[in-house]
Protein backbone atom coordinates (compact mmCIF):
# COMPACT_ATOMS: atom_id res chain seq x y z
CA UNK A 1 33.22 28.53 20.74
CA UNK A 2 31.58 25.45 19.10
CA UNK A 3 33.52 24.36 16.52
CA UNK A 4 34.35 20.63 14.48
CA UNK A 5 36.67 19.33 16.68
CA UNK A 6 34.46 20.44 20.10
CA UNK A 7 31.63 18.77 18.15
CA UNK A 8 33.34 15.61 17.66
CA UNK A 9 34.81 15.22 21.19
CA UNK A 10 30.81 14.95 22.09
CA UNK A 11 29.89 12.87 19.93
CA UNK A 12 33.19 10.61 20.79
CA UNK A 13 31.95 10.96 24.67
CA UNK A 14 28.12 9.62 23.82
CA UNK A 15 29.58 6.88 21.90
CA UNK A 16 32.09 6.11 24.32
CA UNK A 17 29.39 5.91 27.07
CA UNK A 18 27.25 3.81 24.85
CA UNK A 19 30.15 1.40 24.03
CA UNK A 20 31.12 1.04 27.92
CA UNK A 21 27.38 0.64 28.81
CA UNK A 22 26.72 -2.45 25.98
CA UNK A 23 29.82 -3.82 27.50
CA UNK A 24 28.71 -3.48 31.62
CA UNK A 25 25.38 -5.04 30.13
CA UNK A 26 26.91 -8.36 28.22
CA UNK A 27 29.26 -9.08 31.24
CA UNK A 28 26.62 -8.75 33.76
CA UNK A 29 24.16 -10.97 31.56
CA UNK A 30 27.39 -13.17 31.20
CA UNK A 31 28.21 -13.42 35.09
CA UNK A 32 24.80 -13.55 36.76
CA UNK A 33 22.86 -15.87 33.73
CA UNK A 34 20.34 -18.16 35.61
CA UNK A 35 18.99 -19.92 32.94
CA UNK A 36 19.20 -23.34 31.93
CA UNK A 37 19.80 -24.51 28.50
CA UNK A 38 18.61 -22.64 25.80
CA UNK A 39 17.22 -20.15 27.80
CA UNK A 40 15.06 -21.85 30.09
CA UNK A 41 14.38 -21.48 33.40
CA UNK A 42 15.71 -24.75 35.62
CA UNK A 43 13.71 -24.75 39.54
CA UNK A 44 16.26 -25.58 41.90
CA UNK A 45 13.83 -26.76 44.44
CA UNK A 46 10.37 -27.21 43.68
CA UNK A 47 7.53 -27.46 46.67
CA UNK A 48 4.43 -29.80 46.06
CA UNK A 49 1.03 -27.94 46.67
CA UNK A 50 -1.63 -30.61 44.51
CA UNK A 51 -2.64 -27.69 42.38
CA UNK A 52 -1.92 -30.01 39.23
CA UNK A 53 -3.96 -32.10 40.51
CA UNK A 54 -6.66 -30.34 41.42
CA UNK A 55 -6.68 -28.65 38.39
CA UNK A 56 -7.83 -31.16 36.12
CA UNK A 57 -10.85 -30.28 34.10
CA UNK A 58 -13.65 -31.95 34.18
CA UNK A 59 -14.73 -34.15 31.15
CA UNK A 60 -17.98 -33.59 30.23
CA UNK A 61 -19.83 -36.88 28.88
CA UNK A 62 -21.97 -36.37 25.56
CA UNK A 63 -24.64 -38.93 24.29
CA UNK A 64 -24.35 -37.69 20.28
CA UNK A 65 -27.36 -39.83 19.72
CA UNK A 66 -29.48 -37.75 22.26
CA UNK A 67 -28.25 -34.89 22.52
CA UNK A 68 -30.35 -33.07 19.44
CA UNK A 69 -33.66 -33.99 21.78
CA UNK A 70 -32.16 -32.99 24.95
CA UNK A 71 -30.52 -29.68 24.44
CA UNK A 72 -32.03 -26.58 24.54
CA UNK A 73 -33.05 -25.20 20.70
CA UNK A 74 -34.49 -21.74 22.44
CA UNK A 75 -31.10 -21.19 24.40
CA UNK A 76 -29.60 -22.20 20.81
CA UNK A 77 -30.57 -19.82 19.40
CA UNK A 78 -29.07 -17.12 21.28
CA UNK A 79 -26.07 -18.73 20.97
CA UNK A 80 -26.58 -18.48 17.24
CA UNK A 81 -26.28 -14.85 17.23
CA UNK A 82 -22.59 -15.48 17.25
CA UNK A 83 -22.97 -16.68 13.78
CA UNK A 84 -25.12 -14.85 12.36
CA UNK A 85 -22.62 -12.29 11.08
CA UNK A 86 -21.07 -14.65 8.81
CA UNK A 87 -24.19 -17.46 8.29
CA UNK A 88 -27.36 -17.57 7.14
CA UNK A 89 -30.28 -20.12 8.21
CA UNK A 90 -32.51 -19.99 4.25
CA UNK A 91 -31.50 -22.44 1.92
CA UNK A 92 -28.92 -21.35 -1.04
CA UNK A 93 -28.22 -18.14 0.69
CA UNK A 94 -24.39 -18.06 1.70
CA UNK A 95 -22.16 -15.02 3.41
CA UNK A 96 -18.98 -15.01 4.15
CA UNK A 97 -19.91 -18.57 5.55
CA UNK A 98 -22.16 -21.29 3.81
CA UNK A 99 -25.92 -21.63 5.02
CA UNK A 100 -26.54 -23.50 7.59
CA UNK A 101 -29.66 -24.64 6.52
CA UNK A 102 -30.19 -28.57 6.72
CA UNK A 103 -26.81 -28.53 8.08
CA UNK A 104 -27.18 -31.64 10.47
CA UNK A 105 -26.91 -34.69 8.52
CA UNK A 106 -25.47 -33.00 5.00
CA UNK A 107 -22.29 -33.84 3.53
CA UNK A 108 -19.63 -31.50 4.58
CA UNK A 109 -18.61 -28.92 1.50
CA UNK A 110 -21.76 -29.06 -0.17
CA UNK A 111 -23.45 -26.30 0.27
CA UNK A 112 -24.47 -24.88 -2.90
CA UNK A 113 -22.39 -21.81 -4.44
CA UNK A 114 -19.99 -21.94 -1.36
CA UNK A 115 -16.54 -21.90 -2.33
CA UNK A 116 -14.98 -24.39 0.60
CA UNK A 117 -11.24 -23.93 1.47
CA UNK A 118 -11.04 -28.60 1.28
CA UNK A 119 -9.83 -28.27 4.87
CA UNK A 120 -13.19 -29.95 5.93
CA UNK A 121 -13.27 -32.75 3.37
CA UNK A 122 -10.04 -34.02 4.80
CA UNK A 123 -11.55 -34.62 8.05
CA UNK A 124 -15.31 -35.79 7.93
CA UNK A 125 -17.47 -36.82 5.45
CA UNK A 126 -21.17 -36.23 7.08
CA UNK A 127 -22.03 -32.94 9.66
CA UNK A 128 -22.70 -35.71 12.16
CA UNK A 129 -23.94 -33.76 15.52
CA UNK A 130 -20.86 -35.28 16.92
CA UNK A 131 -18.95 -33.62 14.58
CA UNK A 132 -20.58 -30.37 14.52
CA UNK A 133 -19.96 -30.67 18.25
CA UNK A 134 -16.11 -31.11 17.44
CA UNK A 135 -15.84 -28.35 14.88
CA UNK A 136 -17.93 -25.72 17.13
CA UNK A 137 -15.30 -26.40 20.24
CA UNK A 138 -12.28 -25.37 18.11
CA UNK A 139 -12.57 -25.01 14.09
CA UNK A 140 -8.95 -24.33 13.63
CA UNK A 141 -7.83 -27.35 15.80
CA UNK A 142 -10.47 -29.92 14.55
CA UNK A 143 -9.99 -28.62 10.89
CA UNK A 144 -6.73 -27.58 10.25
CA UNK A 145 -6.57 -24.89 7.39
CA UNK A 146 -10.09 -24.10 7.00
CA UNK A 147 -10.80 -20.58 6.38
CA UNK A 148 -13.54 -19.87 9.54
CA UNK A 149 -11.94 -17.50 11.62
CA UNK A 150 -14.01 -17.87 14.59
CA UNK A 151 -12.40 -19.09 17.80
CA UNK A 152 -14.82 -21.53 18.73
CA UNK A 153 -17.92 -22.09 21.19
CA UNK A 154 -15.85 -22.80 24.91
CA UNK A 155 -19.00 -24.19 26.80
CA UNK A 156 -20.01 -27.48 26.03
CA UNK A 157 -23.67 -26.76 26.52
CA UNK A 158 -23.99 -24.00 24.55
CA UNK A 159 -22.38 -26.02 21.31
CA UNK A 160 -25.27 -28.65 22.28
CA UNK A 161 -28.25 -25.73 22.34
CA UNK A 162 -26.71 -24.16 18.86
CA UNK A 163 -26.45 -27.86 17.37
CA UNK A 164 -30.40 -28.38 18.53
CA UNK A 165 -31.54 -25.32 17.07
CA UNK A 166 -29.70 -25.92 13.73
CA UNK A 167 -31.34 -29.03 13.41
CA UNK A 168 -34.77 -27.32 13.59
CA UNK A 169 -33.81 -26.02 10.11
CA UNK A 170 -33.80 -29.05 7.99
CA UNK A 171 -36.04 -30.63 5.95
């Protein structure tokens, strides 16, 4: 009852079916296309609500050259817990980061056995707080190619209170 040439009309059918449904889907895709150019999406009529500009962030002022005396070192701390997987606070003793001890004021890539990746040298020359403040916000951005993977402290005060408390390990 089931022989070749049963066996290859069904096979015929599926592809058939296939062929006419690839077809039915280019033509509609063809007929009804609404976007623009290359695939993007034109707004025929477009109704003002001031959401952009409400939506502008705040910019949040930072004195560099008080900030160290201000900021909270206690509240730092927790916030150092975020790096303490990959840094260490004692001198000369590096992770998968360098230590961060005496960070605030050293020359950037110096750290002592720490192989750097030279992404850092190509942007600063001194772990000012205003550029640890930079660095902690985004490393990837501020530093492009370095080799930290972390994503980056979002809250501004909470890159001040970690840049207080690592200047409480210095010497």
């Amino acid at each position: 009852m089931l022989d070749t040439m049963t066996f290859t009309k069904i096979v015929g059918s599926f592809c058939g079916a296939l062929l006419i449904f690839l077809l039915g889907k280019w033509a509609a895709e063809t007929l009804y296309h609404v976007g623009g150019a290359h695939g993007e999406e034109v707004a025929v009529y477009v109704i003002e609500t001031g959401e952009e500009e409400a939506s502008t962030e705040e910019v949040v002022e930072v004195n560099f050259d008080t900030m160290i005396e201000t900021a909270d070192a206690g509240a730092g701390e927790r916030v150092f817990g975020k790096c303490r997987a990959c840094h260490k606070l004692e001198k000369g003793e590096n992770a998968a980061g360098p230590y961060l001890y005496n960070v605030v004021g050293r020359d950037v890539g110096t750290a002592e056995g720490f192989n750097y990746s030279g992404a850092l040298n190509e942007v600063a020359d001194v772990w000012t707080p205003e550029n640890l403040y930079h660095f902690l916000e985004n490393p990837r951005g501020w530093a492009p190619g370095t080799s930290m993977g972390f994503a980056g402290l979002n809250k501004s005060e909470d890159r001040q209170n970690l840049i207080a408390y690592l200047a409480t390990f210095s010497e």
